[in-house]
Protein backbone atom coordinates (compact mmCIF):
# COMPACT_ATOMS: atom_id res chain seq x y z
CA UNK A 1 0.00 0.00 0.00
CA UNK A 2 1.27 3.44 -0.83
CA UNK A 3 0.84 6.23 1.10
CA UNK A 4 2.74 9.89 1.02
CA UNK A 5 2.91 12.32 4.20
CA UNK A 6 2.65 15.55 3.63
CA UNK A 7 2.00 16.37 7.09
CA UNK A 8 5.36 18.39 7.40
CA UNK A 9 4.36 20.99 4.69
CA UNK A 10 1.17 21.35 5.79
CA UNK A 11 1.59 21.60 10.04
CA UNK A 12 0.86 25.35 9.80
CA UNK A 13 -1.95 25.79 7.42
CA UNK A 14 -4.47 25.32 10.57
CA UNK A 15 -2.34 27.64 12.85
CA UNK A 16 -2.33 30.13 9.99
CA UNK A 17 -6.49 30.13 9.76
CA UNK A 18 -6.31 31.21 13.18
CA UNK A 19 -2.90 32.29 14.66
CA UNK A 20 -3.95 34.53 17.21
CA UNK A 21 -6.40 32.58 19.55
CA UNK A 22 -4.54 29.84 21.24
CA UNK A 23 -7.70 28.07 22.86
CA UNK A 24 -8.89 27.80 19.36
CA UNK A 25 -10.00 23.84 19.07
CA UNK A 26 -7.74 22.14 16.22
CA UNK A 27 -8.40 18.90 14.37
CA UNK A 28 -6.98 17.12 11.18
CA UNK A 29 -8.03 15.84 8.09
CA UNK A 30 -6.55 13.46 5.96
CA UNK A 31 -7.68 12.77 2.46
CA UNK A 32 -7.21 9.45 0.73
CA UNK A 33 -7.80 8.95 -3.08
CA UNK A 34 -8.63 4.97 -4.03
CA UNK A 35 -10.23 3.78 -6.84
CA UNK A 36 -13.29 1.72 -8.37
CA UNK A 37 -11.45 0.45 -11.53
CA UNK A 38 -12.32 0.48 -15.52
CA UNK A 39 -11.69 -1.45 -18.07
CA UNK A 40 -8.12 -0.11 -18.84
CA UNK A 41 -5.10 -0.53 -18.76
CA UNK A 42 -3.95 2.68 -16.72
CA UNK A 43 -5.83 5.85 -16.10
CA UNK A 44 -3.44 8.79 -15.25
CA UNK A 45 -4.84 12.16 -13.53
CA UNK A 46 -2.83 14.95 -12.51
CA UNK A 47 -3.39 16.88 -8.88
CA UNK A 48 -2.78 20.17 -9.01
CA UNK A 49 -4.22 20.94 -5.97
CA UNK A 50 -6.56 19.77 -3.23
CA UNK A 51 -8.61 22.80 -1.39
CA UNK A 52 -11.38 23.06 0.89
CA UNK A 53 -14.28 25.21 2.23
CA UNK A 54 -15.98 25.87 5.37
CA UNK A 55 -18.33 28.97 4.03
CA UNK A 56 -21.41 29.20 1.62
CA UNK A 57 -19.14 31.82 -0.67
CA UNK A 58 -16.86 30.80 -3.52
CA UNK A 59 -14.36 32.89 -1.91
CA UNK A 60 -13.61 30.62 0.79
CA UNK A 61 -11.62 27.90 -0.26
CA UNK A 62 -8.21 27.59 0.95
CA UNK A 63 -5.27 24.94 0.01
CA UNK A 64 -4.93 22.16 2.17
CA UNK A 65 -2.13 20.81 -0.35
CA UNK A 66 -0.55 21.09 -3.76
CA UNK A 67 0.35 17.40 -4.62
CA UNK A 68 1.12 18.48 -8.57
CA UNK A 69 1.84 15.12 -8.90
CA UNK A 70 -0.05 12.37 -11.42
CA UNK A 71 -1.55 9.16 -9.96
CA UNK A 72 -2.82 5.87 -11.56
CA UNK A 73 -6.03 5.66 -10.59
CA UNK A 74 -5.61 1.68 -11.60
CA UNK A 75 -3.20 0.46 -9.16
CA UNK A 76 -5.26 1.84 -6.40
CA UNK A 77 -7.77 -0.58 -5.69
CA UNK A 78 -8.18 -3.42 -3.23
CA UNK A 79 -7.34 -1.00 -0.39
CA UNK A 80 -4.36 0.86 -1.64
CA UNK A 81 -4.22 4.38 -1.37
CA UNK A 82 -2.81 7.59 -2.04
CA UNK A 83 -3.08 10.67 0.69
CA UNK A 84 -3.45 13.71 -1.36
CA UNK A 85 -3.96 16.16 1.23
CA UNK A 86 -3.32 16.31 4.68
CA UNK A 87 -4.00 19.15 7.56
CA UNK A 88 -4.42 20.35 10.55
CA UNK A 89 -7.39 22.31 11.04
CA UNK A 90 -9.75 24.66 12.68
CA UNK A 91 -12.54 22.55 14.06
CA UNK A 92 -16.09 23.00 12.71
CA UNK A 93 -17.76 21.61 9.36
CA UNK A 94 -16.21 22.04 6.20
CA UNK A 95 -19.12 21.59 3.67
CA UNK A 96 -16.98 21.47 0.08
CA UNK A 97 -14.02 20.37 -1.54
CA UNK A 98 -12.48 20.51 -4.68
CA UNK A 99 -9.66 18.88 -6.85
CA UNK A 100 -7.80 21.26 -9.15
CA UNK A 101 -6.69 19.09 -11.89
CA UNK A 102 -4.40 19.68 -14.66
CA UNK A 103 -5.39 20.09 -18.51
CA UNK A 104 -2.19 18.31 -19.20
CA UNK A 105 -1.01 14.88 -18.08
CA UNK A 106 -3.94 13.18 -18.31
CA UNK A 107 -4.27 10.20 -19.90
CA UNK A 108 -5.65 6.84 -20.31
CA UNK A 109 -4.08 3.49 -22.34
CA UNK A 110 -5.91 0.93 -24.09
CA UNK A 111 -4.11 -1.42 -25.92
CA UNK A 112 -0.71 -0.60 -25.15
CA UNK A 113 -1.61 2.97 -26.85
CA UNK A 114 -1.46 5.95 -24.73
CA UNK A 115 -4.34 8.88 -25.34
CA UNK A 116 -4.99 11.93 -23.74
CA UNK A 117 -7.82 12.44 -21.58
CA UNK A 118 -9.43 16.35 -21.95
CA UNK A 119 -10.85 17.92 -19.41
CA UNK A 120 -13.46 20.04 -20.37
CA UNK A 121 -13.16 22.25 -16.78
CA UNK A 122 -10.92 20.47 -14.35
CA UNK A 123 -8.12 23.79 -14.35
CA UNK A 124 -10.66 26.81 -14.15
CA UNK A 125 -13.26 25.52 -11.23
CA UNK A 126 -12.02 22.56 -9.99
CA UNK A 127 -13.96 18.91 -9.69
CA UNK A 128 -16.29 20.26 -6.50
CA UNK A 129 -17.75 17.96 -3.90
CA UNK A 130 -20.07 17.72 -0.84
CA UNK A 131 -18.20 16.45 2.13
CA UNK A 132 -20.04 17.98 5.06
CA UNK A 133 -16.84 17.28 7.23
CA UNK A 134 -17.67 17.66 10.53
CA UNK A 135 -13.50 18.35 12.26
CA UNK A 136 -13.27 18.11 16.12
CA UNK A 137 -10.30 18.65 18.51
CA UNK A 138 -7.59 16.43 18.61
CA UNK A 139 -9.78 14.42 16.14
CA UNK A 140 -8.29 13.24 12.12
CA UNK A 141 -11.12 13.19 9.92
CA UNK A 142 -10.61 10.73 6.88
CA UNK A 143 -11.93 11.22 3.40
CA UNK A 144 -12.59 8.87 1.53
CA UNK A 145 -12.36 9.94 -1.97
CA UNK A 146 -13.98 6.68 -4.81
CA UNK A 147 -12.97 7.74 -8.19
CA UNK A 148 -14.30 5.56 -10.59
CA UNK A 149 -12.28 5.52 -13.14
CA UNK A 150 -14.91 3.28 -15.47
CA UNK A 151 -17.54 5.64 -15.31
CA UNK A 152 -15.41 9.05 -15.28
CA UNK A 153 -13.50 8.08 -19.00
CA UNK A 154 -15.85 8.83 -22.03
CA UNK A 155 -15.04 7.94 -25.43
CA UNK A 156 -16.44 11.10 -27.54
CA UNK A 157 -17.42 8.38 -30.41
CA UNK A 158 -15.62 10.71 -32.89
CA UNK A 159 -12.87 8.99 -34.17
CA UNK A 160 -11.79 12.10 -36.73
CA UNK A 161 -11.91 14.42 -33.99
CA UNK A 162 -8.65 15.63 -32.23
CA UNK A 163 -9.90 14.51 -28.61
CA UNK A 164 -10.93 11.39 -28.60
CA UNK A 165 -11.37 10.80 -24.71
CA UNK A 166 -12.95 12.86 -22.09
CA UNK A 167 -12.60 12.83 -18.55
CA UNK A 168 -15.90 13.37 -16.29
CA UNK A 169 -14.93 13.22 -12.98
CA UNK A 170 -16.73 10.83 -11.21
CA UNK A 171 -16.09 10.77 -7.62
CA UNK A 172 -17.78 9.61 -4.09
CA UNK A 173 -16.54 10.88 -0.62
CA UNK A 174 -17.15 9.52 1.97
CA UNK A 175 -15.98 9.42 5.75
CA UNK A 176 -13.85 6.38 6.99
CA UNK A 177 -15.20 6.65 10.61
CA UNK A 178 -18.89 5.61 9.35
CA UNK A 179 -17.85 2.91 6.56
CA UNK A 180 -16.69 -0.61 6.77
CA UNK A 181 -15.22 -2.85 4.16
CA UNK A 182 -15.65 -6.33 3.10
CA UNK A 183 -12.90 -8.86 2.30
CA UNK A 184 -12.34 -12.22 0.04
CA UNK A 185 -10.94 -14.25 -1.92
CA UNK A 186 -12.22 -15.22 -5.72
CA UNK A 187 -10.89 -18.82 -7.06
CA UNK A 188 -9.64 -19.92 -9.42
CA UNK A 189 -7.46 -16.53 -10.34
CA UNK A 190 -7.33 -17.32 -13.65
CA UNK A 191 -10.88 -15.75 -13.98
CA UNK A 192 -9.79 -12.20 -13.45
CA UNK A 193 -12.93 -11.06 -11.51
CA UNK A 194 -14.52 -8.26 -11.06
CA UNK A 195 -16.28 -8.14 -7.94
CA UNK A 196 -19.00 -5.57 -6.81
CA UNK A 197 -21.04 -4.30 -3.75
CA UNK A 198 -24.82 -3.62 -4.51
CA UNK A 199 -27.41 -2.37 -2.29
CA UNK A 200 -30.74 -2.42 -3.65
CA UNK A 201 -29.85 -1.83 -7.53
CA UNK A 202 -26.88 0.25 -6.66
CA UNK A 203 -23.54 -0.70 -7.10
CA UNK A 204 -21.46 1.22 -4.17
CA UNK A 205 -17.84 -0.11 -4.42
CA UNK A 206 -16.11 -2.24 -7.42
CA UNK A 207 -13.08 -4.00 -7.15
CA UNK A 208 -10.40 -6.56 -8.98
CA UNK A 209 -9.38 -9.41 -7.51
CA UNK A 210 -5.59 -9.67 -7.10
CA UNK A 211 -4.42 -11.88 -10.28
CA UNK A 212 -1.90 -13.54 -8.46
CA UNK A 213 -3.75 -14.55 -5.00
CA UNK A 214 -7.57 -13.83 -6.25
CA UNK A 215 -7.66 -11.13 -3.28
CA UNK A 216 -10.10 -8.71 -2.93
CA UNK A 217 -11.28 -5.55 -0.61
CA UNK A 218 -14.37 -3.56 -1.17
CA UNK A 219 -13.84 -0.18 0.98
CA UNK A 220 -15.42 2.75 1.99
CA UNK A 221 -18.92 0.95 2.64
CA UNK A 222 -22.29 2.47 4.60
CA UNK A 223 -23.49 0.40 7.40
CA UNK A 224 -26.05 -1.74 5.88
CA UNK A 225 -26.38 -5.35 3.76
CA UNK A 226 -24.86 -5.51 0.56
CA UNK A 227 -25.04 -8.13 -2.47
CA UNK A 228 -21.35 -9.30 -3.57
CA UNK A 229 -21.10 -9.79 -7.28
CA UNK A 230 -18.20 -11.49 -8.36
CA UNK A 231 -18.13 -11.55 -12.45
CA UNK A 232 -14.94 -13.31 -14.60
CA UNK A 233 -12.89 -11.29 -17.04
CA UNK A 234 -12.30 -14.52 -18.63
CA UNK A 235 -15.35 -16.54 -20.68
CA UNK A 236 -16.05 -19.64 -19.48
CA UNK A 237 -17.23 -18.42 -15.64
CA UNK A 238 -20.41 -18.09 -14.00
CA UNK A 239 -21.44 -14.94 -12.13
CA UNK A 240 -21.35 -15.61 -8.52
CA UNK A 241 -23.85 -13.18 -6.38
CA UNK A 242 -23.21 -13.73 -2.71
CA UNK A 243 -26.35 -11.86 -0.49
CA UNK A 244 -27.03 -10.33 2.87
CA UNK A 245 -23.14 -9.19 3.65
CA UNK A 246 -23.74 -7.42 6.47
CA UNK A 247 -20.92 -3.93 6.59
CA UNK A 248 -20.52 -3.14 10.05
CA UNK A 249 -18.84 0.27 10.77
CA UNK A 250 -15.00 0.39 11.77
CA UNK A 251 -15.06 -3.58 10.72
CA UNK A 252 -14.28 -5.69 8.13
CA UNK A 253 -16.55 -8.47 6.99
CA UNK A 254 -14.39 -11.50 5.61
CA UNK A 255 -17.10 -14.07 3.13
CA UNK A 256 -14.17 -16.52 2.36
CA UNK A 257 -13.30 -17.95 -0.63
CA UNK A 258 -15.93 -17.34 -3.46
CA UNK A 259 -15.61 -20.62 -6.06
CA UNK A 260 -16.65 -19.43 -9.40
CA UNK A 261 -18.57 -22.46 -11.27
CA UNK A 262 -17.31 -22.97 -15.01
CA UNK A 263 -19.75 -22.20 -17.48
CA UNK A 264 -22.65 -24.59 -19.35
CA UNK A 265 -23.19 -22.51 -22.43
């Protein structure tokens, strides 16, 4: 798992939203970027920036870090992470957040070919959340930030035209204190599975399994009961659906080994 501190750079920022009141209540947030993966090969986003705001205005926001650094959004699934933004700060909610991504360095492969992914807004506005982030004294507050990279890559279906790929943020935060996660293992390995947490008809969390050890984690989950959908990459599988996986919060439900039943057809 990877993880980057940037906890030295950013030590003041919260001292320097309120330097002068020393009883001032201080808390911290940490920000995690994972991923709910596509059907790619890699999927490469630049962070410019990482910024946050406590106020209704648009005037508000202020720099919690300046990553400027590009991350595959593919090789962080299964619990792996990336902390793009890290703290301390004055307690109270923070309602927003946004990503400043670059118009450059963004790209996705397919094929072994490399394209470049356009954003239509990413530089000027920012990719803007809800987080409702409620901070408290001597508390870390971690975001969880699901980008799914499937749904947030869009082929224009112009093949003459210059851009050819489009990049739609798609993004769901959530916080790690109220989530759980839910663990297993898909055999044989050789079926390169997909595997997916649905409540109701919605599908909250997607995964790979590991190729080499048919490993999975689905993170980031709402307390509740979830249907497990394990699906092969490879023909000749059935689709598995496991039901009633109960997430509990702070916990981690383990459902085994899932056996995936060779195909009739």
């Amino acid at each position: 798992m990877t993880v980057i501190s940037t906890a030295a750079i950013l030590l003041t920022i919260g001292c320097e939203m309120d330097s002068t009141n020393a009883d001032t209540e201080m808390g911290s947030m940490e920000v995690r970027l994972h991923d709910a993966p596509g059907n790619y090969e890699e999927v490469n986003v630049f962070v410019e920036s990482v910024q946050i705001n406590r106020t209704e205005s648009d005037e508000g926001w202020v720099t919690i870090n300046e990553p400027n650094q590009q991350y595959n959004l593919l090789e962080l699934t299964n619990g792996a992470y990336e902390v793009i933004g890290e703290a301390v700060l004055e307690a109270g909610t923070y309602n927003q957040m946004r990503l400043i991504l670059s118009r450059e360095d963004n790209n996705v492969v397919i094929a072994g070919e490399e394209h470049d992914l356009f954003i239509p807004s990413g530089s000027q506005t920012g990719i803007k959340l809800n987080i409702n982030a409620e901070i408290q004294d001597d508390i870390t507050y971690v975001l969880l930030l699901d980008f799914d990279a499937d749904r947030s890559v869009v082929k224009t279906g112009n093949d003459a035209s210059p851009v050819n790929y489009l990049l739609k943020p798609v993004i769901r935060a959530s916080n790690e204190a109220e989530t759980g996660n839910i663990d297993g293992i898909v055999s044989p390995v050789d079926a390169k599975a997909a595997v997916y947490a649905i409540n109701d008809t919605d599908t909250l969390s997607t995964t790979y399994a590991n190729v080499e050890s048919g490993e999975f984690r689905l993170v980031g989950l709402e307390e509740g009961s979830y249907t497990v959908s394990v699906e092969a990459s490879e023909e000749g599988y059935e689709t598995t659906n496991i039901e009633d996986v109960a997430v509990i919060v702070g916990e981690t439900s383990d459902i085994g080994v899932i056996e995936l039943e060779t195909s009739t057809e």
